[in-house]
N, C-alpha and C. Protein backbone atom coordinates (compact mmCIF):
# COMPACT_ATOMS: atom_id res chain seq x y z
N UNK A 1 140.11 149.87 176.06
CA UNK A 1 140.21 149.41 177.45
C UNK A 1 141.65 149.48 177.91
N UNK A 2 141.95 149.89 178.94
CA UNK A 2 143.37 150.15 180.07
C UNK A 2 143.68 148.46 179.66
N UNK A 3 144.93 148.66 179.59
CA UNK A 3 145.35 147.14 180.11
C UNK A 3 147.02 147.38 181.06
N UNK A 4 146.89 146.63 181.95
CA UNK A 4 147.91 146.92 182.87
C UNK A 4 148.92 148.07 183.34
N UNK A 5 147.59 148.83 183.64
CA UNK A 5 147.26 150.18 184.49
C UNK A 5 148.00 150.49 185.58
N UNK A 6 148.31 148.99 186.00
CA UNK A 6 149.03 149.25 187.57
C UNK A 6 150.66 148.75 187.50
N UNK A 7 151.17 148.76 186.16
CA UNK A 7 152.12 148.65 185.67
C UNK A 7 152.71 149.37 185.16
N UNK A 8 153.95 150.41 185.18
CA UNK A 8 154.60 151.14 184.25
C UNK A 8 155.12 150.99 182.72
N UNK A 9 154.65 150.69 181.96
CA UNK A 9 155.01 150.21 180.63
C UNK A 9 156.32 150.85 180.27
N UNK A 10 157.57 150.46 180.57
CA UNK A 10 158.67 150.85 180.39
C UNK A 10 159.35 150.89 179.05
N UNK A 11 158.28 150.45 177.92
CA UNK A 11 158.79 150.81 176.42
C UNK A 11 158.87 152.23 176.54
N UNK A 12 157.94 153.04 177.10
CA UNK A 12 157.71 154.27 176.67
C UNK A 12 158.18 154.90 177.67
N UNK A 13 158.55 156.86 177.33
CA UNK A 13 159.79 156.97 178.06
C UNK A 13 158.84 157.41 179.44
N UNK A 14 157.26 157.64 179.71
CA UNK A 14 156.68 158.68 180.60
C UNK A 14 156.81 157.07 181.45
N UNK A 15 156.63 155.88 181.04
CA UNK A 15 156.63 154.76 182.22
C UNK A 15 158.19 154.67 182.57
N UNK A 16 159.01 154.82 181.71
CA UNK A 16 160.39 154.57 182.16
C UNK A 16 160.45 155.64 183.60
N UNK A 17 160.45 156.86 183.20
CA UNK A 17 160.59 157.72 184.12
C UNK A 17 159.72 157.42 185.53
N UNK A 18 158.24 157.30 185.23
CA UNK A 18 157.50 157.24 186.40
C UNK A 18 158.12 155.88 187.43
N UNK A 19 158.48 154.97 186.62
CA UNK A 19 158.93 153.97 187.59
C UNK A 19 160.60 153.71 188.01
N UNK A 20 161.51 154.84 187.51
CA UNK A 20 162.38 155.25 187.88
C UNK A 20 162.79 156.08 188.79
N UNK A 21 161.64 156.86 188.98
CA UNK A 21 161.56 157.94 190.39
C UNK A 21 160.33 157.77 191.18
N UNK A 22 159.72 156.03 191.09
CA UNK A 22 159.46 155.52 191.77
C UNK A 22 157.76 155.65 191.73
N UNK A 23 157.05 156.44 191.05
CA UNK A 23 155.44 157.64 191.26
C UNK A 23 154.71 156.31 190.72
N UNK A 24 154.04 155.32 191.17
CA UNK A 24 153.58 154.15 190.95
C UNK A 24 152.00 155.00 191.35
N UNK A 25 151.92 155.70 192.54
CA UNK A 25 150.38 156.14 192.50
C UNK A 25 150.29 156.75 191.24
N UNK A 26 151.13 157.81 191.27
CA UNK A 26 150.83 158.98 190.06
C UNK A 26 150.38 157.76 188.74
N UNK A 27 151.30 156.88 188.81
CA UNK A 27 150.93 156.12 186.96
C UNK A 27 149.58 155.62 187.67
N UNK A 28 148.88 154.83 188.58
CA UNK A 28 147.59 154.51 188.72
C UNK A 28 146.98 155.78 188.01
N UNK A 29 146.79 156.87 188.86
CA UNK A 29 146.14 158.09 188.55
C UNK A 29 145.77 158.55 187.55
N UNK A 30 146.96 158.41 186.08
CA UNK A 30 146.75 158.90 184.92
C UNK A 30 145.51 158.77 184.49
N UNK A 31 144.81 157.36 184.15
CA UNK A 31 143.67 157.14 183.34
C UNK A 31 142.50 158.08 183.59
N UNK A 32 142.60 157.72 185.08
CA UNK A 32 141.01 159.01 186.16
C UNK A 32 141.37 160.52 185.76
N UNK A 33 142.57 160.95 185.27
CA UNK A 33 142.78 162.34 185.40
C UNK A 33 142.61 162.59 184.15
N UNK A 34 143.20 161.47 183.13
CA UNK A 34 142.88 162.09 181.95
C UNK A 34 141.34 162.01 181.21
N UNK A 35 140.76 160.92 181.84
CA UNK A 35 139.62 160.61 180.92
C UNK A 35 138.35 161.16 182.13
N UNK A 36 138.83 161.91 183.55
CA UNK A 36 138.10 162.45 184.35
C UNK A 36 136.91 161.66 185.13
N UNK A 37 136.93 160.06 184.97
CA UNK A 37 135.70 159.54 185.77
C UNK A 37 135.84 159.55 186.75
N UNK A 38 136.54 160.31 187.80
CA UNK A 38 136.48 160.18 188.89
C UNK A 38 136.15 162.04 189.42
N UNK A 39 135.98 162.40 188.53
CA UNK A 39 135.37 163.85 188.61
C UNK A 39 136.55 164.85 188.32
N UNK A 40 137.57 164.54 188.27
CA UNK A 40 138.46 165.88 188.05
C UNK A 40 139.94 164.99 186.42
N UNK A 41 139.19 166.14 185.28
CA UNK A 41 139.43 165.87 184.34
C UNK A 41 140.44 166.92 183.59
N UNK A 42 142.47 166.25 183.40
CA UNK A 42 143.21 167.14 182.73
C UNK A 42 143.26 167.15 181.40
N UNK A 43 143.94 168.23 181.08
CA UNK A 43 144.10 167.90 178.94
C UNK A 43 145.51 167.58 179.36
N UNK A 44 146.34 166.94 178.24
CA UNK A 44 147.60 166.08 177.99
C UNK A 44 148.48 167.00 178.52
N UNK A 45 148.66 168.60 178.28
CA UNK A 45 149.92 169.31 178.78
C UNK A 45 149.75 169.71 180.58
N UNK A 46 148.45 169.51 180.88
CA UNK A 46 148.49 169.71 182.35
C UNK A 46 148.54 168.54 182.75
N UNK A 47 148.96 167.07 182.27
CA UNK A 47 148.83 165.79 182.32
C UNK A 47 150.67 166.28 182.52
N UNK A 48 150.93 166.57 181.67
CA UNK A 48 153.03 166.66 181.68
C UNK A 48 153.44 167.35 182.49
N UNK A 49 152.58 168.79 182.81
CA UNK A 49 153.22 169.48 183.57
C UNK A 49 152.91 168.81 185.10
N UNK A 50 152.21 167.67 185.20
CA UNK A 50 151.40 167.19 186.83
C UNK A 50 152.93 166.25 187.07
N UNK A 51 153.30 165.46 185.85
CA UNK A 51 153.88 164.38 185.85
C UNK A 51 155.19 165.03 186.63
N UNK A 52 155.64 166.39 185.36
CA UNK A 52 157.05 167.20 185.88
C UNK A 52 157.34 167.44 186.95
N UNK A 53 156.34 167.99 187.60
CA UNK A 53 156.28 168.79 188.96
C UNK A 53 156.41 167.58 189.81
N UNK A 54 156.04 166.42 189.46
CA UNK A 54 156.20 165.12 190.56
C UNK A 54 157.58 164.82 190.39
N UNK A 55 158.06 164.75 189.45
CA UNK A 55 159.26 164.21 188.74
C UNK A 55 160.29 165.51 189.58
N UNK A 56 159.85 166.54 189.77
CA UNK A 56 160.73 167.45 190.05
C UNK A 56 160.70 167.27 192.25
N UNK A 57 159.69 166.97 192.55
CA UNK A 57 159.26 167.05 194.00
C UNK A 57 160.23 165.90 194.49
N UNK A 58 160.21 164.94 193.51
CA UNK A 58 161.40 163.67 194.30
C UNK A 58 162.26 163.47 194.28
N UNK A 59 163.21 164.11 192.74
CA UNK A 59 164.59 164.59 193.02
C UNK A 59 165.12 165.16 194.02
N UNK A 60 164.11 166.72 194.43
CA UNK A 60 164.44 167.37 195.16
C UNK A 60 164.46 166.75 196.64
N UNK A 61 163.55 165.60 196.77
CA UNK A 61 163.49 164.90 198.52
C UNK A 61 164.46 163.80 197.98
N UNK A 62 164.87 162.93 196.69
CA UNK A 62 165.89 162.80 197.07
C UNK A 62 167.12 162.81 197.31
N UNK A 63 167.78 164.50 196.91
CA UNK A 63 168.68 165.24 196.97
C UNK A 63 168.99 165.56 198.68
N UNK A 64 167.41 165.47 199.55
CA UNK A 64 167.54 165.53 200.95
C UNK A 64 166.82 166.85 201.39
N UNK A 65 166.13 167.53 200.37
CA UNK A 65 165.42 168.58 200.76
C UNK A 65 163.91 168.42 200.83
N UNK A 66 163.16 169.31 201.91
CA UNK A 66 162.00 169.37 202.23
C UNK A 66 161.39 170.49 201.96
N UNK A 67 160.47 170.42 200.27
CA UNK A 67 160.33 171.06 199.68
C UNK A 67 159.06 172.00 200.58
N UNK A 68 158.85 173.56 200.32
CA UNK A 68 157.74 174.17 201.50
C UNK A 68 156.58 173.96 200.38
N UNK A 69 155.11 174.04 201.05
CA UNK A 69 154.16 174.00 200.11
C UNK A 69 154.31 175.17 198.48
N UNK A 70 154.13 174.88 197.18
CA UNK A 70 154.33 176.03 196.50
C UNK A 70 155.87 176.18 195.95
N UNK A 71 156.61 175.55 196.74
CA UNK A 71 158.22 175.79 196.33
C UNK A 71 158.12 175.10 194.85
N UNK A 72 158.07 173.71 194.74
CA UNK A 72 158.48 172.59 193.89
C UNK A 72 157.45 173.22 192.25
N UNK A 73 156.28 173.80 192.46
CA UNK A 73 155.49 174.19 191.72
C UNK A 73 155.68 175.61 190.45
N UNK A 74 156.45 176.27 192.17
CA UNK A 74 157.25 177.46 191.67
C UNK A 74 158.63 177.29 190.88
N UNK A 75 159.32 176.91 191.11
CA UNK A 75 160.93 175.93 190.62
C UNK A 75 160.82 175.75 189.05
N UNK A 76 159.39 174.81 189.18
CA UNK A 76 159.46 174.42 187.69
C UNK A 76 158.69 175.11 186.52
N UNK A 77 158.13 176.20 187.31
CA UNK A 77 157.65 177.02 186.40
C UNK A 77 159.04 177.83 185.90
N UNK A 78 160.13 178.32 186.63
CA UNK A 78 161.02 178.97 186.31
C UNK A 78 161.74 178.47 185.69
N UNK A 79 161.91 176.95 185.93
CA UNK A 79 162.89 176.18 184.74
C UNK A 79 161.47 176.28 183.22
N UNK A 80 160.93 176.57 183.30
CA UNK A 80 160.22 176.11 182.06
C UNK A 80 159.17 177.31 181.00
N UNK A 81 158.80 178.00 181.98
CA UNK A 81 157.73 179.39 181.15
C UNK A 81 158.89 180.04 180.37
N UNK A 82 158.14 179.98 179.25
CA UNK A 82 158.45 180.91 178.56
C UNK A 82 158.80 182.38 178.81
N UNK A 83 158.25 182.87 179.50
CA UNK A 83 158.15 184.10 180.14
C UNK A 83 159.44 184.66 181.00
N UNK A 84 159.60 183.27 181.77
CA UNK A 84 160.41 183.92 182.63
C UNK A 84 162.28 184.13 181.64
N UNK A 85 163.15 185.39 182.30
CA UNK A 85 164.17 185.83 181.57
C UNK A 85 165.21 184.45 181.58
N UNK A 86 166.16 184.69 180.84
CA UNK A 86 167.43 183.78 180.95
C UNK A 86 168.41 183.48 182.20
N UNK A 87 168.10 184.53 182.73
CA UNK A 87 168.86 184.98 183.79
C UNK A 87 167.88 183.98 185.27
N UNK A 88 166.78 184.59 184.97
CA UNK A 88 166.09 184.05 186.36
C UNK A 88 166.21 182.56 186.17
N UNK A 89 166.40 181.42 185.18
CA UNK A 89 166.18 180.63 184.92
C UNK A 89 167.77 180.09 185.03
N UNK A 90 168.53 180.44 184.70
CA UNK A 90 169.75 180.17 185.28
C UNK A 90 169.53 180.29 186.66
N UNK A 91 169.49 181.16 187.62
CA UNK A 91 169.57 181.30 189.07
C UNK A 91 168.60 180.40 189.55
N UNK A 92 167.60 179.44 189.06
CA UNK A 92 166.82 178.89 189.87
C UNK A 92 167.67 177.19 189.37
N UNK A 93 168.29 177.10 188.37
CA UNK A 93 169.03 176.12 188.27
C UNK A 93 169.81 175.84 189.11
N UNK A 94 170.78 176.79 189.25
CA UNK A 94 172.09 177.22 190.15
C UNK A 94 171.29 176.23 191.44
N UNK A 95 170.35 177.65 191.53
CA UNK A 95 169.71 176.97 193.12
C UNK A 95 169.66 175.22 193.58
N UNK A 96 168.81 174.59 192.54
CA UNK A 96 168.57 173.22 192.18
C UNK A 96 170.03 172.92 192.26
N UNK A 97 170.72 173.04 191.64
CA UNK A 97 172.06 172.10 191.31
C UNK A 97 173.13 172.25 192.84
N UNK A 98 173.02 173.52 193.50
CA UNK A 98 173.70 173.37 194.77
C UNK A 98 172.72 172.48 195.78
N UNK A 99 171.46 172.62 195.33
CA UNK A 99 170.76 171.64 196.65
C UNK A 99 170.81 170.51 196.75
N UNK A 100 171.79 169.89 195.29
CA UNK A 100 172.11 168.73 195.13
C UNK A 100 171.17 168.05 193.88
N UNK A 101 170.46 168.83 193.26
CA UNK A 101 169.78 168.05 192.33
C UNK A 101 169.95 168.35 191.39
N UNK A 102 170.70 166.75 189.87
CA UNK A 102 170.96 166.68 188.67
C UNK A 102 169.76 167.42 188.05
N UNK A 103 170.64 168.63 187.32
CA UNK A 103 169.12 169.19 186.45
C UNK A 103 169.34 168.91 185.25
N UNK A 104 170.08 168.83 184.51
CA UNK A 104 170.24 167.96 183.47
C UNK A 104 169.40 166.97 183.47
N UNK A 105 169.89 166.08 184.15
CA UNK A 105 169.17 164.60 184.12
C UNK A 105 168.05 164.75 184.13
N UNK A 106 167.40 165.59 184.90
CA UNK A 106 166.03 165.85 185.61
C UNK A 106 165.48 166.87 184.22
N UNK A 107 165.91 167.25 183.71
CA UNK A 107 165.28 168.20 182.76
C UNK A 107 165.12 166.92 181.33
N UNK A 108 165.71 166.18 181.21
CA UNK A 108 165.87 165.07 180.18
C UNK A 108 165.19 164.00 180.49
N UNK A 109 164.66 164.02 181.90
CA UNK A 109 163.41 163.29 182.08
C UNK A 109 162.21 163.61 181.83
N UNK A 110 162.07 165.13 181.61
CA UNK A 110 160.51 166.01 181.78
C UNK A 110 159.84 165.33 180.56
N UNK A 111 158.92 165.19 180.81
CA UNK A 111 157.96 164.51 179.61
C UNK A 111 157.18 165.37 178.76
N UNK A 112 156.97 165.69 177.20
CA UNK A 112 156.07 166.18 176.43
C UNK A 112 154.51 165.72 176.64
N UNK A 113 153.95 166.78 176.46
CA UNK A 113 152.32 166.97 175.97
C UNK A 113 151.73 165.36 175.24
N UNK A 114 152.90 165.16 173.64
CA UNK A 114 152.88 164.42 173.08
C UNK A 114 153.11 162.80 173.34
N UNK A 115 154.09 162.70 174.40
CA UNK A 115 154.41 161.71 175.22
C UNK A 115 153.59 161.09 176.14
N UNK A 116 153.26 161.86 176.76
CA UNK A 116 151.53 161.63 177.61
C UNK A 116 150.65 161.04 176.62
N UNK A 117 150.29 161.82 175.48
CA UNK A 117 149.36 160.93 174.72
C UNK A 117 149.73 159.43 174.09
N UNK A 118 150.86 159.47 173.53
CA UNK A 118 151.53 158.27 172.98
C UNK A 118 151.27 156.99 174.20
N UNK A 119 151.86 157.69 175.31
CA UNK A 119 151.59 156.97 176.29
C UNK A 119 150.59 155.67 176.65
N UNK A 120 149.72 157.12 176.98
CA UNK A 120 147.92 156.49 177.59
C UNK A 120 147.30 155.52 176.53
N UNK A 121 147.55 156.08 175.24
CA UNK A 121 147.02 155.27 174.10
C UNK A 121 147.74 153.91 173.58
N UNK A 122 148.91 154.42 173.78
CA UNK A 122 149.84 153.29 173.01
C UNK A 122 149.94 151.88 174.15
N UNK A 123 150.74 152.27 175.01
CA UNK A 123 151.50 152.17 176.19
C UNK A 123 150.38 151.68 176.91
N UNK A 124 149.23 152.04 177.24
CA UNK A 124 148.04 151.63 178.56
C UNK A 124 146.90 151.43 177.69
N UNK A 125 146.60 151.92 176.58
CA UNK A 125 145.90 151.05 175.34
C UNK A 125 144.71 151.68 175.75
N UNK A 126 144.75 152.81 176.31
CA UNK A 126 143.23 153.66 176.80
C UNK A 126 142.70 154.61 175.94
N UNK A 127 141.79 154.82 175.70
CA UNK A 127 140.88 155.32 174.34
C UNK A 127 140.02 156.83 174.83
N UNK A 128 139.98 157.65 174.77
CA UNK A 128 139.11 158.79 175.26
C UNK A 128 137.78 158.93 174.21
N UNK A 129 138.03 158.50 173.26
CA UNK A 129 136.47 158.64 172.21
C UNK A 129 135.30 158.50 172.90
N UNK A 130 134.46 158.93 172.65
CA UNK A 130 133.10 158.52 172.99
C UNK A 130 132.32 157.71 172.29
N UNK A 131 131.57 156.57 173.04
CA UNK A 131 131.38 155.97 171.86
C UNK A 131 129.65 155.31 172.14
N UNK A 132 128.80 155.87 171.95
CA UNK A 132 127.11 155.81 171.90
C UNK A 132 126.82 154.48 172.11
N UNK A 133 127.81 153.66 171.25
CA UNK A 133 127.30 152.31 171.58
C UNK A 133 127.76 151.11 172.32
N UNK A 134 128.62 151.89 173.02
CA UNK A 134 129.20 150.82 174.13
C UNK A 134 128.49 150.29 175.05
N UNK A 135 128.44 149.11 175.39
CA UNK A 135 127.43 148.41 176.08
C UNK A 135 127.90 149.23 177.50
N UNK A 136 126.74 149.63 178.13
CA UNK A 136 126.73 150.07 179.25
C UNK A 136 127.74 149.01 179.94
N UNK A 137 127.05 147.76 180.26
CA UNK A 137 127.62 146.97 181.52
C UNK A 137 129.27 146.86 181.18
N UNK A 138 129.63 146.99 179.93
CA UNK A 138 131.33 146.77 179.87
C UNK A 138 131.83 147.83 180.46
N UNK A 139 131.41 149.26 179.82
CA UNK A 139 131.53 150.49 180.15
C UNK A 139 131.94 150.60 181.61
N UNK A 140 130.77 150.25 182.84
CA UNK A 140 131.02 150.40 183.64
C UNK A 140 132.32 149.17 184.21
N UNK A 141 132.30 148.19 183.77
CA UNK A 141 133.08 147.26 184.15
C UNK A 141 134.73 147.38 184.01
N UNK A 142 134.90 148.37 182.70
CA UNK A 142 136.26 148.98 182.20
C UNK A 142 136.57 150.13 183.38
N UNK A 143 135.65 150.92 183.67
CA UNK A 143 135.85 151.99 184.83
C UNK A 143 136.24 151.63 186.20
N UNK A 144 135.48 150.02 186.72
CA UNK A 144 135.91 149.59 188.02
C UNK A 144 137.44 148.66 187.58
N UNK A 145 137.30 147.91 187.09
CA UNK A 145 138.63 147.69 186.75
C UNK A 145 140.23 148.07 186.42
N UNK A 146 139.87 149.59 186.48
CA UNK A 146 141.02 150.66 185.96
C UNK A 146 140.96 151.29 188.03
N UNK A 147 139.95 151.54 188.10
CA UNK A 147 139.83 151.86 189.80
C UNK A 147 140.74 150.69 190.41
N UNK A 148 140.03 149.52 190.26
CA UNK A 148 140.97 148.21 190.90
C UNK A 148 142.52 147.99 190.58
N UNK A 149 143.12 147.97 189.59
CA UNK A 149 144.58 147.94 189.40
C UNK A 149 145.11 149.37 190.07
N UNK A 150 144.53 150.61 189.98
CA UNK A 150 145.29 151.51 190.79
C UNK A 150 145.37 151.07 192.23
N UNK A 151 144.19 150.68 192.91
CA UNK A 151 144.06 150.00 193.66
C UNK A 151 145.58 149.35 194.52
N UNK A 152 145.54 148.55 193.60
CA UNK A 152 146.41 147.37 193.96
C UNK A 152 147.79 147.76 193.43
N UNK A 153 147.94 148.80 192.76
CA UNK A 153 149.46 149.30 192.24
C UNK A 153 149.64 150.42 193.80
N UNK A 154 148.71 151.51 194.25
CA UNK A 154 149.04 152.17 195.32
C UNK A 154 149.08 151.17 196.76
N UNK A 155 148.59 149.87 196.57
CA UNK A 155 148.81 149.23 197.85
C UNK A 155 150.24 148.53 197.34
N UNK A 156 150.75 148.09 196.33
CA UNK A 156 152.27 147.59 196.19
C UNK A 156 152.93 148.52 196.82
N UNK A 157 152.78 149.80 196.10
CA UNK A 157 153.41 150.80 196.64
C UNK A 157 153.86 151.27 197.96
N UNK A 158 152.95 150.89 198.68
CA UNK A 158 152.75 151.27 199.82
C UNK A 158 153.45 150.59 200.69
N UNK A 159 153.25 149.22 200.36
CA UNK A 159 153.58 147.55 201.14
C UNK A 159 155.04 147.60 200.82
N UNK A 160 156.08 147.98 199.69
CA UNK A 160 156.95 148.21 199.18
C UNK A 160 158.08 149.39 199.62
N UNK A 161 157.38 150.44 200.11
CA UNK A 161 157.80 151.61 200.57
C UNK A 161 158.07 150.98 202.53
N UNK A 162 156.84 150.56 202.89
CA UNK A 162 157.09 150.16 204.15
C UNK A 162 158.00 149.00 204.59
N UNK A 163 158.51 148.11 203.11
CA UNK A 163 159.10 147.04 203.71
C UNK A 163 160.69 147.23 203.13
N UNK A 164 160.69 148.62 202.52
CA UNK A 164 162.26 148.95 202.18
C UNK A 164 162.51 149.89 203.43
N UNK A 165 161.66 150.38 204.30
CA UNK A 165 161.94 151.12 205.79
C UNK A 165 162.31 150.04 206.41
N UNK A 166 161.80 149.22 206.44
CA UNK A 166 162.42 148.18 207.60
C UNK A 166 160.78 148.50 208.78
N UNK A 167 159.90 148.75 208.58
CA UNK A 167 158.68 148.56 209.29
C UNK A 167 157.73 147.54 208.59
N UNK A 168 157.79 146.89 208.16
CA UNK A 168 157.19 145.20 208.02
C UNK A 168 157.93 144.66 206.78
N UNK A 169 157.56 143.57 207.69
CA UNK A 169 158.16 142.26 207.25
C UNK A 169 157.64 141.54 206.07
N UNK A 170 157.93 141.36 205.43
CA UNK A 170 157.28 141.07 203.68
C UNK A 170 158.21 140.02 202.99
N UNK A 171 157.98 139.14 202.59
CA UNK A 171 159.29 138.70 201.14
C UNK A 171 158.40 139.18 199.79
N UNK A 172 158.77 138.22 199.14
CA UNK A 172 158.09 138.47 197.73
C UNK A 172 156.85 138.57 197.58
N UNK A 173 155.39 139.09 196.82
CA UNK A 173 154.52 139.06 197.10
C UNK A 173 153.25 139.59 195.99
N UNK A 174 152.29 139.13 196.09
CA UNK A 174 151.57 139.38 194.46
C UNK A 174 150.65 140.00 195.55
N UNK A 175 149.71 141.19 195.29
CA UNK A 175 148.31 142.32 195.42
C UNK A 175 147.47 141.48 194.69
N UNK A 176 146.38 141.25 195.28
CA UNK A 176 144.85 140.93 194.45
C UNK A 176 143.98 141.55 195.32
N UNK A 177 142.99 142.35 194.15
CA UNK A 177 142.02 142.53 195.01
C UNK A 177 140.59 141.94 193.90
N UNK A 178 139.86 141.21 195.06
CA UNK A 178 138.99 140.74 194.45
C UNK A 178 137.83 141.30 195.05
N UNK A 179 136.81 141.87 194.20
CA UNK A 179 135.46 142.55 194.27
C UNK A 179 134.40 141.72 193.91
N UNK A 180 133.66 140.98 195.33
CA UNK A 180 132.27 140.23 195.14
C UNK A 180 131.03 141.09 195.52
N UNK A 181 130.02 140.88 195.26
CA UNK A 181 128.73 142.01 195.10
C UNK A 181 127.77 140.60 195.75
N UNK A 182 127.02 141.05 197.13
CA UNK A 182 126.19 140.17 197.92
C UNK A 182 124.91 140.74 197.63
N UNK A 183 123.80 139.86 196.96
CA UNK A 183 122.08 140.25 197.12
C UNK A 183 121.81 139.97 198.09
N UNK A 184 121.57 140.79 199.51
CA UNK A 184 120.27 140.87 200.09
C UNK A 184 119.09 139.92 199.80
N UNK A 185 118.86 140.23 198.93
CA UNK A 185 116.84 139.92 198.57
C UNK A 185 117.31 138.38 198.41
N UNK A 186 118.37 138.17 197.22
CA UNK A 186 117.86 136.80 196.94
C UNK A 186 119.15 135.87 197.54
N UNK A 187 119.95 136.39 198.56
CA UNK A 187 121.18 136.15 198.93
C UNK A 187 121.94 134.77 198.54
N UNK A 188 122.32 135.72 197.05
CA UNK A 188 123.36 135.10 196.43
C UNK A 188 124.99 136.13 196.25
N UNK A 189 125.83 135.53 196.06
CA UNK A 189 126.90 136.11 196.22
C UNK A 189 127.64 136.42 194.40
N UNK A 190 128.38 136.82 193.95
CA UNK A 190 128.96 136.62 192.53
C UNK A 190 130.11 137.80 192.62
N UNK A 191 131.38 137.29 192.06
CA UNK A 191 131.96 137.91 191.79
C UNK A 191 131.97 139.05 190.75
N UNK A 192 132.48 140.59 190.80
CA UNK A 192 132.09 141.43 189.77
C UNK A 192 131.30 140.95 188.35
N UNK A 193 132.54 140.66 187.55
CA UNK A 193 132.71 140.23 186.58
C UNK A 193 131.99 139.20 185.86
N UNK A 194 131.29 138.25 186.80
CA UNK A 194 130.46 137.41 186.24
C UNK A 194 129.02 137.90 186.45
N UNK A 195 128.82 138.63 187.54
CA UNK A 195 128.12 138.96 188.12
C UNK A 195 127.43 140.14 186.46
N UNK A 196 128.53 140.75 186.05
CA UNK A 196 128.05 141.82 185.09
C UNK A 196 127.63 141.09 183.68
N UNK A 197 128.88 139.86 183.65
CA UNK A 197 128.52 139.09 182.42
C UNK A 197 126.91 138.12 182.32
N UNK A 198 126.59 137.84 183.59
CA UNK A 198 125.18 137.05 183.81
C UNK A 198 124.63 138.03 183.52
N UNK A 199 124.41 139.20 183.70
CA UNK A 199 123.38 140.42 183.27
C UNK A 199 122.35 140.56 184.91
N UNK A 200 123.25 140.19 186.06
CA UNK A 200 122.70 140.42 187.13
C UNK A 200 122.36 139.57 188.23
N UNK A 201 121.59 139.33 189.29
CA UNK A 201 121.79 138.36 190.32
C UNK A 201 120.54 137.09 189.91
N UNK A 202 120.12 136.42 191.04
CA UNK A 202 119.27 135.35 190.77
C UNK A 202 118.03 135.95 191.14
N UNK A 203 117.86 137.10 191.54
CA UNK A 203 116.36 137.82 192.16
C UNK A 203 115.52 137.61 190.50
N UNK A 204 114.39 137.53 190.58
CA UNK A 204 113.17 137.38 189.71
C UNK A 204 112.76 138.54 189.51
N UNK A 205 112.16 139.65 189.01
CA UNK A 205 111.13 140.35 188.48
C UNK A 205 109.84 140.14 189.04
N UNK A 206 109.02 140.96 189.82
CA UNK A 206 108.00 140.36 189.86
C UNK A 206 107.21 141.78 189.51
N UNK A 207 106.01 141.47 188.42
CA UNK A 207 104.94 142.55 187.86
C UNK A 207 103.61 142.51 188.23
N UNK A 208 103.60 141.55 189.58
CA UNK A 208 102.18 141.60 190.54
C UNK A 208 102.32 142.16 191.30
């Protein structure tokens, strides 16, 4: 099970970084991308290279440039394929470093394949196994709960971003989001969580 998902775990270096160049959605995101319940599922090195390319998109905006669609994608393929010569890879540095962005620094931030995994597992305590006998109702309850802290980490974010503009007014401030589930039929109310642990609402069964 995720545990504090909507938190950057700054032991490890992929949370140090993510919450150093600020990508608080991106760390929500990880769990859904890597373990795919939300329909679109990466392996660990397209997990590093997603992280890089973010890591690389905000240096560059905050160096003061407005990267074109494709630029930031392209950039870091040239700092990084194998493929490309010594030469081209110098000149796209050059480029980076006159536009104002530490590539050093920025290259000593890029995160490994391996790091991603250490990460998710160590760091966010999230498990990809499959496992036959997991009680359904936790199952699903671990999935909305990992939804909910991103949740509430992209609304910090958000509330945080708008109140360092100077467009609302905020002091200090804690995100909750709380998810209650209303029956219709037998109109009772219950919060998720108990709601899953009772094994369901107060409605009856009826086999007449």
């Amino acid at each position: 099970m995720a545990e504090n998902v909507g938190t950057p775990n700054t032991r490890y270096k992929v949370g140090t970084v993510l919450s150093e160049y600020e990508l608080l959605d991106l760390h929500a995101e990880l769990p859904d991308l890597w373990l795919g319940e939300s329909g679109e599922e990466m392996s660990l090195r397209e997990l590093a290279d997603h992280i890089n390319i973010a890591l690389l998109r905000r240096a560059m905006e905050a160096a003061g440039n407005d990267p074109l669609e494709g630029e930031v994608e392209n950039a870091y393929r040239l700092l990084t394929d194998d493929e490309v010569s010594a030469g081209v890879r110098t000149q796209q540095r050059n480029r980076l470093e006159r536009d104002g962005v530490d590539v050093d620094k920025l290259e000593n931030d890029f995160v490994t394949h391996q790091a991603v995994y250490t990460y998710l597992t160590k760091g966010l305590g999230i498990s990809k196994e499959k496992d036959d006998e997991t009680d359904p109702l936790e199952k699903h309850e671990e999935r909305i709960q990992r939804l909910r802290s991103r949740t509430v980490a992209v609304t910090d974010n958000s509330l945080t971003e708008l109140r360092n503009a100077g467009d609302l007014t905020l002091g200090s401030f804690d995100t909750n989001v709380d998810i209650r589930v209303y029956c219709q039929d037998c109109e009772t109310q219950y919060e998720l969580t108990e709601l899953l642990q009772r094994g369901g609402c107060a409605c009856e069964s009826d086999d007449t």
